[in-house]
N, C-alpha and C. Protein backbone atom coordinates (compact mmCIF):
# COMPACT_ATOMS: atom_id res chain seq x y z
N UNK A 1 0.84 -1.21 0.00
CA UNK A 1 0.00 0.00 0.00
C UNK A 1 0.86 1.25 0.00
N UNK A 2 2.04 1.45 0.82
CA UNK A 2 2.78 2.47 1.27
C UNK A 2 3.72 2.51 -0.26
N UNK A 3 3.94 1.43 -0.95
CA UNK A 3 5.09 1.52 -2.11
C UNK A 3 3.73 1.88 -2.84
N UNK A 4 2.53 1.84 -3.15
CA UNK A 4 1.40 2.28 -4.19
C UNK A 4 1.51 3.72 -4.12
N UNK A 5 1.64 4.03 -2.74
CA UNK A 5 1.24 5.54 -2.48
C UNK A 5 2.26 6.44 -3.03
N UNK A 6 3.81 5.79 -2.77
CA UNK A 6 5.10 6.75 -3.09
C UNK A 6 4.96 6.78 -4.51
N UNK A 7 4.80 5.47 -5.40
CA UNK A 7 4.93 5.53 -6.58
C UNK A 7 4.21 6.48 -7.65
N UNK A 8 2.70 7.02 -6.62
CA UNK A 8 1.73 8.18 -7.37
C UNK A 8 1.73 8.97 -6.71
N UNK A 9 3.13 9.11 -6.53
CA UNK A 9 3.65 11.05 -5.96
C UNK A 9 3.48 11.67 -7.00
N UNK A 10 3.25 12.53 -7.10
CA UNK A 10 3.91 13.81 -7.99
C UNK A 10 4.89 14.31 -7.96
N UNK A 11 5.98 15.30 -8.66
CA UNK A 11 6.86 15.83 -8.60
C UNK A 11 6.54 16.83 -7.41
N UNK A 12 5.81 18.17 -7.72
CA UNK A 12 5.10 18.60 -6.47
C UNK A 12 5.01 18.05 -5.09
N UNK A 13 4.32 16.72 -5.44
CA UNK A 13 4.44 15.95 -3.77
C UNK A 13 5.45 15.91 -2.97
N UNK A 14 6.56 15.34 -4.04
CA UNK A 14 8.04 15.07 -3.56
C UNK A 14 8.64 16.53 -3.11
N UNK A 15 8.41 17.37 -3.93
CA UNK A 15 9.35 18.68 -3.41
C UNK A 15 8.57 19.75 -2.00
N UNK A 16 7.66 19.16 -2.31
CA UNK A 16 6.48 19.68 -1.07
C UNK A 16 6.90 18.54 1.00
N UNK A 17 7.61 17.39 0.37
CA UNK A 17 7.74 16.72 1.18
C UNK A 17 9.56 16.70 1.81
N UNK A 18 9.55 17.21 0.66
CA UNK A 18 11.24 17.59 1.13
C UNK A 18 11.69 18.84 1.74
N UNK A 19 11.11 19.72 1.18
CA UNK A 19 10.92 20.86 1.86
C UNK A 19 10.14 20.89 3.59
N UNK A 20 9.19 20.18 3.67
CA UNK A 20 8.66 20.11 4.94
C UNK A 20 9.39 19.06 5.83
N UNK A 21 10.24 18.12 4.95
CA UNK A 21 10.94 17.14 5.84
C UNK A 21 11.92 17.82 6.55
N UNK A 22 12.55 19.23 5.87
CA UNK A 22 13.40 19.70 6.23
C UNK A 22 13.22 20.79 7.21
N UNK A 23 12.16 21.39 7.38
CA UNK A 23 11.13 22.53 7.84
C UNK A 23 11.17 21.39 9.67
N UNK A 24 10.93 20.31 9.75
CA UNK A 24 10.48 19.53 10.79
C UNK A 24 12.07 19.49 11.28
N UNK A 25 13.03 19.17 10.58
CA UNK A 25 14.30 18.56 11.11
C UNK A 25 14.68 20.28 11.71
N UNK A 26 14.25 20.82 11.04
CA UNK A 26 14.94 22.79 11.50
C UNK A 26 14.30 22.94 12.77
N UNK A 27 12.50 22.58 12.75
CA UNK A 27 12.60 22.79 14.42
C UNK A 27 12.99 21.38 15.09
N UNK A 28 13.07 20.40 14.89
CA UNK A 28 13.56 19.77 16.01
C UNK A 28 14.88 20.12 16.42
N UNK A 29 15.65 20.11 15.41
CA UNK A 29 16.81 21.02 15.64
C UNK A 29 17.27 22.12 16.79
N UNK A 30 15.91 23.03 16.35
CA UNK A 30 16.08 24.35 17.22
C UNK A 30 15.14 24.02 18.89
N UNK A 31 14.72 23.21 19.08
CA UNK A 31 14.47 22.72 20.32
C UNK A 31 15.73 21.97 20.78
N UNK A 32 16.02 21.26 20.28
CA UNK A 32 17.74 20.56 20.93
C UNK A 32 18.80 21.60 21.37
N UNK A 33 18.47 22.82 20.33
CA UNK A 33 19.78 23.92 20.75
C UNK A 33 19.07 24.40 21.26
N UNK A 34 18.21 24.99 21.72
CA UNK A 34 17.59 25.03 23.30
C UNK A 34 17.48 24.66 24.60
N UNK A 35 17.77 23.15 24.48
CA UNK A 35 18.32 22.50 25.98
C UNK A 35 19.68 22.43 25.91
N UNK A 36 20.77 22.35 24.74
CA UNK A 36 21.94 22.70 24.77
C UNK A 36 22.70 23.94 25.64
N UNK A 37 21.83 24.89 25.27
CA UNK A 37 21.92 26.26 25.46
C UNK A 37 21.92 26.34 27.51
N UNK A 38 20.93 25.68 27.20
CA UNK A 38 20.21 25.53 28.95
C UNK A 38 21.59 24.46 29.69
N UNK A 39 22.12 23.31 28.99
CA UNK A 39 23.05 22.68 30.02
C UNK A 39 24.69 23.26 30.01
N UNK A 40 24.62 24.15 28.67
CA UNK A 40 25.48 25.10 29.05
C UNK A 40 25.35 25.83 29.66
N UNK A 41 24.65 26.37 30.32
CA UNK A 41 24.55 27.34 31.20
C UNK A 41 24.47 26.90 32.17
N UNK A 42 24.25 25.82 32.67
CA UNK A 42 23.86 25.40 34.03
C UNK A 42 25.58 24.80 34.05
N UNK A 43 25.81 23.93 33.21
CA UNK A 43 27.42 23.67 33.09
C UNK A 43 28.77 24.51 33.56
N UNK A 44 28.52 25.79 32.93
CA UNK A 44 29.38 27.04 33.52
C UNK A 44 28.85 27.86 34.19
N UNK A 45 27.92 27.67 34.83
CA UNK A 45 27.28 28.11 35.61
C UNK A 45 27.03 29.58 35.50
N UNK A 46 26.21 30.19 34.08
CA UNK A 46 25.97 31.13 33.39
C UNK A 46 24.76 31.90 34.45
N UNK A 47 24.52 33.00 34.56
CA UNK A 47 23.63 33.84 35.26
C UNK A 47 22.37 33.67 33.70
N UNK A 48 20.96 34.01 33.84
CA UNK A 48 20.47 33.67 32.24
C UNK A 48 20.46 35.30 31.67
N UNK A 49 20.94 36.42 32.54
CA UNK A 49 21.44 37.46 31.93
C UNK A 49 22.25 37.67 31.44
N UNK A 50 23.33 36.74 31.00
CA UNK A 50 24.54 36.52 30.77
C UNK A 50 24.37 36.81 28.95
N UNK A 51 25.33 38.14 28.30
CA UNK A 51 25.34 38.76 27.59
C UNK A 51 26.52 38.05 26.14
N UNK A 52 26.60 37.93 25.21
CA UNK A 52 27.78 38.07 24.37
C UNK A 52 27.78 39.27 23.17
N UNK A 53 28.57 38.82 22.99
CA UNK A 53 28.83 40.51 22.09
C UNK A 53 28.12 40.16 20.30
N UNK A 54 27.55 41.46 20.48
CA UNK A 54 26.46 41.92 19.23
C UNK A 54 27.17 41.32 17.51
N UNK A 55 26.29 41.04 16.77
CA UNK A 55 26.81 41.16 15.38
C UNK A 55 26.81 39.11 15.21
N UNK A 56 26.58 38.88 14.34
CA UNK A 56 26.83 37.46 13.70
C UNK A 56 28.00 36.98 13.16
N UNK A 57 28.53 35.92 13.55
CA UNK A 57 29.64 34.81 13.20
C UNK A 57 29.65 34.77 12.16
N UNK A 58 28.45 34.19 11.53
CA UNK A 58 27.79 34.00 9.98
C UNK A 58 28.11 34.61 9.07
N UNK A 59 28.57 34.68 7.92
CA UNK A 59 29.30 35.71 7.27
C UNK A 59 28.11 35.78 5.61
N UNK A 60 26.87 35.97 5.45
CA UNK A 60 25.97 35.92 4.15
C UNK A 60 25.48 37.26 4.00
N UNK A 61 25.09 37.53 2.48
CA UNK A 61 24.41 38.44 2.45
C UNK A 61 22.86 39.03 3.33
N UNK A 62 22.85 40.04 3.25
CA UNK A 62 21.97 40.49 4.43
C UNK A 62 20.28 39.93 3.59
N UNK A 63 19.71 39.75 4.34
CA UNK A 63 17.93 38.84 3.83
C UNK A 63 17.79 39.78 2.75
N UNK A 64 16.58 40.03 1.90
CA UNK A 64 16.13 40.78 1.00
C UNK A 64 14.86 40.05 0.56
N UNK A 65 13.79 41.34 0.53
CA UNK A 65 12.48 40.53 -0.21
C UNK A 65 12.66 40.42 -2.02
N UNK A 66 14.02 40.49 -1.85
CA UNK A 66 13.89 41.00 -3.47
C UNK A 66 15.02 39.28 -3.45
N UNK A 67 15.01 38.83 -2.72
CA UNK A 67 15.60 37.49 -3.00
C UNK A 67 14.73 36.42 -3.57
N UNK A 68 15.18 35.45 -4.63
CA UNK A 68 14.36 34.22 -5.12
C UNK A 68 14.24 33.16 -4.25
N UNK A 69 13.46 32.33 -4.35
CA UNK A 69 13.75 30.95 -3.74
C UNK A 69 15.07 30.23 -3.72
N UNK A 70 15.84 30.78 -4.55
CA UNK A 70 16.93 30.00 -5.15
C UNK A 70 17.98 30.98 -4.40
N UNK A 71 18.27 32.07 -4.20
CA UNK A 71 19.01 32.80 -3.37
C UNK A 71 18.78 32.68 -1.96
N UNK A 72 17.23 32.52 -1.79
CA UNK A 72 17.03 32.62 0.32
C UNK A 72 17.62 31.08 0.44
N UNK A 73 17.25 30.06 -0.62
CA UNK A 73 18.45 28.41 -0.48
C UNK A 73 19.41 28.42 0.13
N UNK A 74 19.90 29.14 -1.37
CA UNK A 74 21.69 29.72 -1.03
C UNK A 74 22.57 30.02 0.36
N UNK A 75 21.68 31.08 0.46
CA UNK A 75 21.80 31.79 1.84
C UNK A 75 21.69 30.75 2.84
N UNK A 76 20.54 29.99 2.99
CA UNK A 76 20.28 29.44 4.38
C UNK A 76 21.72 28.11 4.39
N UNK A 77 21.36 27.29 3.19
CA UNK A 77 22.16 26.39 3.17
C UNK A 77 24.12 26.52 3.49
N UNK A 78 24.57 27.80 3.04
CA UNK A 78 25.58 28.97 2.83
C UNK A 78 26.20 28.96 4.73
N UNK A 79 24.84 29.85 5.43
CA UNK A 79 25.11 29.72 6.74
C UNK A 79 25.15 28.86 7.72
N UNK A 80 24.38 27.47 7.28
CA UNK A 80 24.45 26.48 7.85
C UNK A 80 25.51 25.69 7.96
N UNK A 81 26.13 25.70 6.50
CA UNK A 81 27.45 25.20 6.70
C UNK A 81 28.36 25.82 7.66
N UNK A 82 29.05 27.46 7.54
CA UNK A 82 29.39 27.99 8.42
C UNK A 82 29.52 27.50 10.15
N UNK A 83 27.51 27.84 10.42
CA UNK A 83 27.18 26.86 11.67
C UNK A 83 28.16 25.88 11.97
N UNK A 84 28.30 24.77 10.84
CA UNK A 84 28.70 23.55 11.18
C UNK A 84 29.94 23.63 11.61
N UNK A 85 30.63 24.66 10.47
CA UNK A 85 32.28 24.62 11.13
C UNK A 85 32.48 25.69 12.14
N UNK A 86 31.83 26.03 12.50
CA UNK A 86 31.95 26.81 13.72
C UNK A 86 31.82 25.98 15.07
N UNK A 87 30.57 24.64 15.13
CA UNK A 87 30.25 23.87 16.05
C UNK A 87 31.59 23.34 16.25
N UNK A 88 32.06 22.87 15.58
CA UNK A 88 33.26 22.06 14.92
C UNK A 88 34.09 22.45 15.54
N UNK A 89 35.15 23.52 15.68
CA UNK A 89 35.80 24.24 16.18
C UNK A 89 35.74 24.60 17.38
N UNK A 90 34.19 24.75 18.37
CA UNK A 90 33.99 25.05 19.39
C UNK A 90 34.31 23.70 19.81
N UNK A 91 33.39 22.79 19.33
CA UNK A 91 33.73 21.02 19.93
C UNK A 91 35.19 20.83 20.32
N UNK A 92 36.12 21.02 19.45
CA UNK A 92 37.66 21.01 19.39
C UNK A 92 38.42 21.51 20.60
N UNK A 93 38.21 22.93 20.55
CA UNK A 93 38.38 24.18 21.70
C UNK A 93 38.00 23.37 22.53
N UNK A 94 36.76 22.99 22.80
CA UNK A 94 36.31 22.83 24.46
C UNK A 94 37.27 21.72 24.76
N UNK A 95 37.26 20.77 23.95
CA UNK A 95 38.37 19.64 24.36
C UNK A 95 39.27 19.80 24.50
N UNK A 96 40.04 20.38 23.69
CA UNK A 96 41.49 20.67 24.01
C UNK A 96 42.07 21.61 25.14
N UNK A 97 41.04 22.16 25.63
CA UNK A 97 41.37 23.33 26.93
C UNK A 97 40.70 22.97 27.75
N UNK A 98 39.64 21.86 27.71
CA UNK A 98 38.78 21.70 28.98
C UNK A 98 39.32 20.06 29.43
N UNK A 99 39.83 19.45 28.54
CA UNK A 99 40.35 18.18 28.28
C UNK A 99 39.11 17.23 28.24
N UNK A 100 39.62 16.01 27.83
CA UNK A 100 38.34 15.02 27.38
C UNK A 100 37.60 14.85 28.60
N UNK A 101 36.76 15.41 29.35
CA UNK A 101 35.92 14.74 30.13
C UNK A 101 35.21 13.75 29.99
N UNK A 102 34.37 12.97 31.79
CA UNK A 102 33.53 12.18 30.43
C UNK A 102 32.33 12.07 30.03
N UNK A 103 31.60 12.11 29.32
CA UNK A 103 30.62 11.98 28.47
C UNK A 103 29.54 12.09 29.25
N UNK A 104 28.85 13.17 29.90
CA UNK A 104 27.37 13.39 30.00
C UNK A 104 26.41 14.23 29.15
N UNK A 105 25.54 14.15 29.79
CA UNK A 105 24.01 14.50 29.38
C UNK A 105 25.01 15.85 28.26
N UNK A 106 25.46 16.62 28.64
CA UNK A 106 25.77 17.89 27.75
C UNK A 106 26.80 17.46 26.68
N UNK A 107 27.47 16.42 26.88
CA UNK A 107 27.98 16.03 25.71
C UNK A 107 27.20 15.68 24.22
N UNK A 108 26.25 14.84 25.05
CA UNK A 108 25.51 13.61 24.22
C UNK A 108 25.04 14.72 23.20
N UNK A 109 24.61 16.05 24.06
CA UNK A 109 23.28 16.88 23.47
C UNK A 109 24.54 17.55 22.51
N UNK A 110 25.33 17.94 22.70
CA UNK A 110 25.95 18.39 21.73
C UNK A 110 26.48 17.90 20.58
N UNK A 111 26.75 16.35 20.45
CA UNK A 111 26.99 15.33 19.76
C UNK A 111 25.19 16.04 18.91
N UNK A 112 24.11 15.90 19.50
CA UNK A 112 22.80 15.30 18.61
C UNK A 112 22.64 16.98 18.14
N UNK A 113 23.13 17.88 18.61
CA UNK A 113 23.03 18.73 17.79
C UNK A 113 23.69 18.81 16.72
N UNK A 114 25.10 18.34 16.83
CA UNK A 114 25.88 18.53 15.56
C UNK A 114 25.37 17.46 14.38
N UNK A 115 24.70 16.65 14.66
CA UNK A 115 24.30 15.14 13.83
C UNK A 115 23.05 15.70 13.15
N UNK A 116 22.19 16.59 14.12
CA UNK A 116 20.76 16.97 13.26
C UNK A 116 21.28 17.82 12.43
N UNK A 117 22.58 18.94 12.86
CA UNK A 117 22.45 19.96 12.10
C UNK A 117 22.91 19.55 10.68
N UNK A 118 24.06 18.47 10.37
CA UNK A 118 24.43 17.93 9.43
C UNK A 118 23.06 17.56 8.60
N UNK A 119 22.25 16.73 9.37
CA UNK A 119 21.22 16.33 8.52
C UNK A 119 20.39 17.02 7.87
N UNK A 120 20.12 18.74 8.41
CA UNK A 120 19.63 19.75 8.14
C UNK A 120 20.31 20.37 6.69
N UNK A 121 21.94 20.08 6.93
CA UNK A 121 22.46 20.58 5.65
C UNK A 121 22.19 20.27 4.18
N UNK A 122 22.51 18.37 4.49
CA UNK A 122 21.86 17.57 3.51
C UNK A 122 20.86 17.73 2.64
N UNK A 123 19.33 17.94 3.56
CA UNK A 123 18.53 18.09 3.30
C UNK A 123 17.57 19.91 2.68
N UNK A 124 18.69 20.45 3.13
CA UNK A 124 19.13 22.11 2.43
C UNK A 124 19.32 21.69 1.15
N UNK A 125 20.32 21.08 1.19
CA UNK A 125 21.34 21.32 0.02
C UNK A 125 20.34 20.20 -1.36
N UNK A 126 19.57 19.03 -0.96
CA UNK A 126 18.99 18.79 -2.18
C UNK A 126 17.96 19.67 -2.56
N UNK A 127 17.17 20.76 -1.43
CA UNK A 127 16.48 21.43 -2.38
C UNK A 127 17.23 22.39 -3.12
N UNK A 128 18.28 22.93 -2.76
CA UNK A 128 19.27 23.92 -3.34
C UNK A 128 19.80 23.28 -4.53
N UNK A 129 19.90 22.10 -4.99
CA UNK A 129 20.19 21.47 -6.02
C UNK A 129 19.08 21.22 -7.20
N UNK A 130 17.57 21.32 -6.43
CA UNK A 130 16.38 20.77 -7.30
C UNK A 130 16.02 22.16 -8.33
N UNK A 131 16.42 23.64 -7.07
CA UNK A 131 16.09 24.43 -8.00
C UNK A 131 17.47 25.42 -8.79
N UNK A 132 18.56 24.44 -9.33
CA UNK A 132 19.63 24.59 -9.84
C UNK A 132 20.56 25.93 -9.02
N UNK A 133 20.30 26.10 -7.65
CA UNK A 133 20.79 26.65 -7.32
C UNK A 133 22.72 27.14 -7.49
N UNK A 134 23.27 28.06 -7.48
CA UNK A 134 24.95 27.73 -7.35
C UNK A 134 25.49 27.12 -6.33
N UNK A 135 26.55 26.75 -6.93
CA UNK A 135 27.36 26.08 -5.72
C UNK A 135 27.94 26.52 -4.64
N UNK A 136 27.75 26.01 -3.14
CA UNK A 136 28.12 27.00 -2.40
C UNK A 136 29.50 26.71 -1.40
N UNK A 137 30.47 27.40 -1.91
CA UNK A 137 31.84 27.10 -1.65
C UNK A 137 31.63 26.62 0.13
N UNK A 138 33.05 26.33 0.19
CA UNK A 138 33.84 25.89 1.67
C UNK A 138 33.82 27.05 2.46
N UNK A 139 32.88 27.13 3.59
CA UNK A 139 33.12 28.55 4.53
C UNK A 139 34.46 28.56 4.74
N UNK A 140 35.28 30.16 4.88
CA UNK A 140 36.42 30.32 5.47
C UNK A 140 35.90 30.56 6.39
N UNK A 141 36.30 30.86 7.85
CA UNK A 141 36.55 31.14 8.79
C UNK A 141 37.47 31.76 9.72
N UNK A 142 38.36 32.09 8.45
CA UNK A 142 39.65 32.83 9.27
C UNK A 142 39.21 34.16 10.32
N UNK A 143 39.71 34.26 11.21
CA UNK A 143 39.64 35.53 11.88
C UNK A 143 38.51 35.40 13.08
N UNK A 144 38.08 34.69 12.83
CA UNK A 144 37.06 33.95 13.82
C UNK A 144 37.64 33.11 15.35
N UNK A 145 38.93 32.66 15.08
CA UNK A 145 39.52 32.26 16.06
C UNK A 145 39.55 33.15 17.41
N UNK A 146 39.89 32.56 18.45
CA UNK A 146 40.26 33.91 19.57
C UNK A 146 41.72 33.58 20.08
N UNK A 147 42.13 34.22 20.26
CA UNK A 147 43.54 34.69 20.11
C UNK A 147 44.36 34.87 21.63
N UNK A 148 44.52 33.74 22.38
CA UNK A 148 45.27 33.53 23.34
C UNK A 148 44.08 33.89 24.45
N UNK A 149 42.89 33.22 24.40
CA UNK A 149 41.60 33.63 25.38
C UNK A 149 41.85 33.06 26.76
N UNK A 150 41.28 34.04 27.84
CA UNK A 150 41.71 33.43 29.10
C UNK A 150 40.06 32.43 28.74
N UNK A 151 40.34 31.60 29.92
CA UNK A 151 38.75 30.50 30.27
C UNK A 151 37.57 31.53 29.99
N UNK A 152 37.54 32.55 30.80
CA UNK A 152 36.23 32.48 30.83
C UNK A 152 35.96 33.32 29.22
N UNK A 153 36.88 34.14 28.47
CA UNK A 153 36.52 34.44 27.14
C UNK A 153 36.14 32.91 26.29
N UNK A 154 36.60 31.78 26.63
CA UNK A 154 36.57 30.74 25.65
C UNK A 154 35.34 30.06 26.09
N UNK A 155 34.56 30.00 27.36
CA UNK A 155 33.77 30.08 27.83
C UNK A 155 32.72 30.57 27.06
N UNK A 156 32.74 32.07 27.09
CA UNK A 156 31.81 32.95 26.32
C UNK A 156 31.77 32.66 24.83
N UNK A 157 33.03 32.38 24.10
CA UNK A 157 33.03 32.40 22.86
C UNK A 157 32.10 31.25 22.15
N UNK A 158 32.27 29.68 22.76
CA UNK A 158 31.79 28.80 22.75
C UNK A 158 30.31 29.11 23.18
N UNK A 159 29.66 30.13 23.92
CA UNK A 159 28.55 30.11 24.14
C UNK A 159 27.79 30.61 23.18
N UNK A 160 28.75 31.70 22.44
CA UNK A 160 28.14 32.34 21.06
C UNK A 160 27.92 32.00 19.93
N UNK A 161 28.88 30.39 20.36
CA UNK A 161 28.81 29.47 19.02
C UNK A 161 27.34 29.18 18.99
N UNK A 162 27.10 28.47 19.84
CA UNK A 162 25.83 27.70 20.05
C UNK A 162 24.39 28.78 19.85
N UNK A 163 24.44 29.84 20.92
CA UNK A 163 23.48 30.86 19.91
C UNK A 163 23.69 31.26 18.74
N UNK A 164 24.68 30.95 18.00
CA UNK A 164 24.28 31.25 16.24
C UNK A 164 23.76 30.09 15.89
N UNK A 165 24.25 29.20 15.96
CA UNK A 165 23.35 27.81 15.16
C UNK A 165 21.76 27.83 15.68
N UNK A 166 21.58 28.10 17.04
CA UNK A 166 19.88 27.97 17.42
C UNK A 166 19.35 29.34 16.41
N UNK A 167 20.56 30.62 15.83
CA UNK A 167 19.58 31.92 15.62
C UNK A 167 19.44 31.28 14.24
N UNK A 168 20.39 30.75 13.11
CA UNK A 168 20.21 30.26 11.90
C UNK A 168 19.15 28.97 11.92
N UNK A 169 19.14 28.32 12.99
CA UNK A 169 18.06 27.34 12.99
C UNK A 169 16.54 27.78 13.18
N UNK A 170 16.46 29.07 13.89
CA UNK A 170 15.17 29.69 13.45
C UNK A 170 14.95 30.14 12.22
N UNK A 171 16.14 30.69 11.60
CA UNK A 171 15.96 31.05 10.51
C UNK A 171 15.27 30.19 9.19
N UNK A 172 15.95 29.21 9.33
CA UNK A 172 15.58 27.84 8.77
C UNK A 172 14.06 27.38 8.90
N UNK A 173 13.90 27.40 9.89
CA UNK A 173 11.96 27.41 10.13
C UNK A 173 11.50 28.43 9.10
N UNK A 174 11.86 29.36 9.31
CA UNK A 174 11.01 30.70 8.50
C UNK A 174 11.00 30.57 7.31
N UNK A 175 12.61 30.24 6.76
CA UNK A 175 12.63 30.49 5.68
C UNK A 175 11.98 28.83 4.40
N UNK A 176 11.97 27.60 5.50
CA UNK A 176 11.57 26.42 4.81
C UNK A 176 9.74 26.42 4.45
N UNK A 177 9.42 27.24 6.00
CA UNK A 177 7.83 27.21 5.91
C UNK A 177 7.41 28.17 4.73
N UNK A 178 8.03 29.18 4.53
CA UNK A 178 8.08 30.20 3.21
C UNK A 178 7.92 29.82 1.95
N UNK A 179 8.72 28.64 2.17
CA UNK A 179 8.55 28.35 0.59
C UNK A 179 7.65 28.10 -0.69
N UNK A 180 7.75 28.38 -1.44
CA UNK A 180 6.77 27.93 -2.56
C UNK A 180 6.31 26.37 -2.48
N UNK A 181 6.10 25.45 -2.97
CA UNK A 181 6.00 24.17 -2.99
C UNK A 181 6.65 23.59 -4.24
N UNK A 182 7.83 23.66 -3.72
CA UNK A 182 8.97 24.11 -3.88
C UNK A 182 9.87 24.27 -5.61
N UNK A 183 9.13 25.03 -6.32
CA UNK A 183 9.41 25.65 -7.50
C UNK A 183 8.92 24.18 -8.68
N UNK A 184 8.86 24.84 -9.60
CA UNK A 184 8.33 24.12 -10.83
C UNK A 184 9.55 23.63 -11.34
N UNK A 185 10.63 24.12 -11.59
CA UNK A 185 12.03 23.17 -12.00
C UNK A 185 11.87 22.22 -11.21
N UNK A 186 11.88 21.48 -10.20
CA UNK A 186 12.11 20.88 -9.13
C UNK A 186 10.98 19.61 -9.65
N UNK A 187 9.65 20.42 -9.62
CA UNK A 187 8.79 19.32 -10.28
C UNK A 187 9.16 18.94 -11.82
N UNK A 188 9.46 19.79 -12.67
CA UNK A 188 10.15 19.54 -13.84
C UNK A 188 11.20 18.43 -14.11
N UNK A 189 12.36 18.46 -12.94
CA UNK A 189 13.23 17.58 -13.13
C UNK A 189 12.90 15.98 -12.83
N UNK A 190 11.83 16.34 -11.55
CA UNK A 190 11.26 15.04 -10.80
C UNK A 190 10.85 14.54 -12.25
N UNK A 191 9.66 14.62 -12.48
CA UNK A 191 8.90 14.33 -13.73
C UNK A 191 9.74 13.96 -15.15
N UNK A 192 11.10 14.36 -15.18
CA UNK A 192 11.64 13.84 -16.31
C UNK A 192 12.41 12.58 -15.87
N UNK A 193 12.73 12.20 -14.55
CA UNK A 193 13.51 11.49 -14.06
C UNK A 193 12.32 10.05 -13.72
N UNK A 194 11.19 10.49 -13.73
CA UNK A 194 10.03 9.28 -13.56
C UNK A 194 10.01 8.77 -14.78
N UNK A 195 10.00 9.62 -16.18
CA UNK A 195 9.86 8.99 -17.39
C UNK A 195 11.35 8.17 -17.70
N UNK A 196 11.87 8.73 -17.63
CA UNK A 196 13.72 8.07 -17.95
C UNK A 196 13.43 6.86 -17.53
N UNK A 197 13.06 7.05 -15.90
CA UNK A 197 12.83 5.39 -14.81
C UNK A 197 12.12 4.50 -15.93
N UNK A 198 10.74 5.04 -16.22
CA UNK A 198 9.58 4.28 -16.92
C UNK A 198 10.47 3.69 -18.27
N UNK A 199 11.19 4.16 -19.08
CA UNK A 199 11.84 3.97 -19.97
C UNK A 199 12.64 3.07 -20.17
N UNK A 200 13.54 2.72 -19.07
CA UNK A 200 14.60 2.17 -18.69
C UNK A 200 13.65 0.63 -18.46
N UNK A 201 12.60 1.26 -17.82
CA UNK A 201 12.13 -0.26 -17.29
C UNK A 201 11.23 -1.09 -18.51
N UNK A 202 10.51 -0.20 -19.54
CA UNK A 202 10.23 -0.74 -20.91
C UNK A 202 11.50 -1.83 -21.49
């Protein structure tokens, strides 16, 4: 019944389902970096007035309503990567200056954040591919480092990591629920790739 049902998708269906598959993984996502957020703080024992300094990690062009589907992609998929190597780097940092501790509750959560957010990329990046989006290079990151930080700056810095990925993971909600359903190329390509199948199998 379930292989009857996939097989009389539509192109539409499919890009309508990928898009929302990805829309679901963005908030579960952004609920995980929410209790992240919370066992870091309870971890370094953060006051919840506890401030970091203004301006984004993230390095993309600024939003615009004058952006396509195919540019707000760009963009989201663009900063997400970023995200990732930024998590990346914080993960690293904390280990190497905090040394390997072992493995609790705030680890695990940080492990399942970095695993959803990957999966988030993935699933970016095939709609960014359906609607022939460009390719979106290797974030640099230079200059981003901190530069001989006592604890509690590396402390803070690492805390700012983690509020950019939860602020781009809202973003990600907004910008997946936004979408069109999800462009007519997308159904275009689906639909030529069902006949090829049908073809192949004649």
């Amino acid at each position: 019944m379930a292989d009857r049902r996939t097989r009389g998708m539509t192109g539409s269906d499919q890009s309508r389902s990928t898009a929302a598959r990805a829309a679901a993984i963005a908030e579960q996502l952004h609920y995980e970096c929410s209790i992240l957020l919370e066992l870091y703080r309870k971890k370094e024992t953060f006051s919840p007035d506890v401030t970091v300094a203004d301006g984004r990690l993230v390095s993309v062009p600024p939003p615009s309503s004058q952006l396509d589907t195919r540019d707000k992609l760009w963009r989201l998929h663009s900063a997400l990567l970023q995200c990732r190597s930024l998590l990346e780097r914080a993960i690293a940092k904390e280990e190497e200056e905090l040394g390997g501790q072992k493995k609790g509750e705030y680890e695990t959560q940080r492990k399942t954040v970095k695993d959803r957010l990957s999966l988030l990329i993935i699933n970016t990046g095939e709609l960014l591919k359906a609607v022939d989006g460009p390719a979106v290079l290797t974030p640099s990151l230079d200059g981003l480092e901190l530069d001989g930080p006592t604890m509690f700056e590396l402390k803070l810095w690492v805390y700012r990591i983690f509020k950019e990925v939860d602020y781009w993971t809202k973003t990600a909600i907004t910008t997946l629920q936004a979408l069109p359903s999800v462009t007519a190329k997308e159904r275009a390509r689906t639909t030529r790739s069902v006949r090829s199948t049908r073809s192949v199998r004649r």
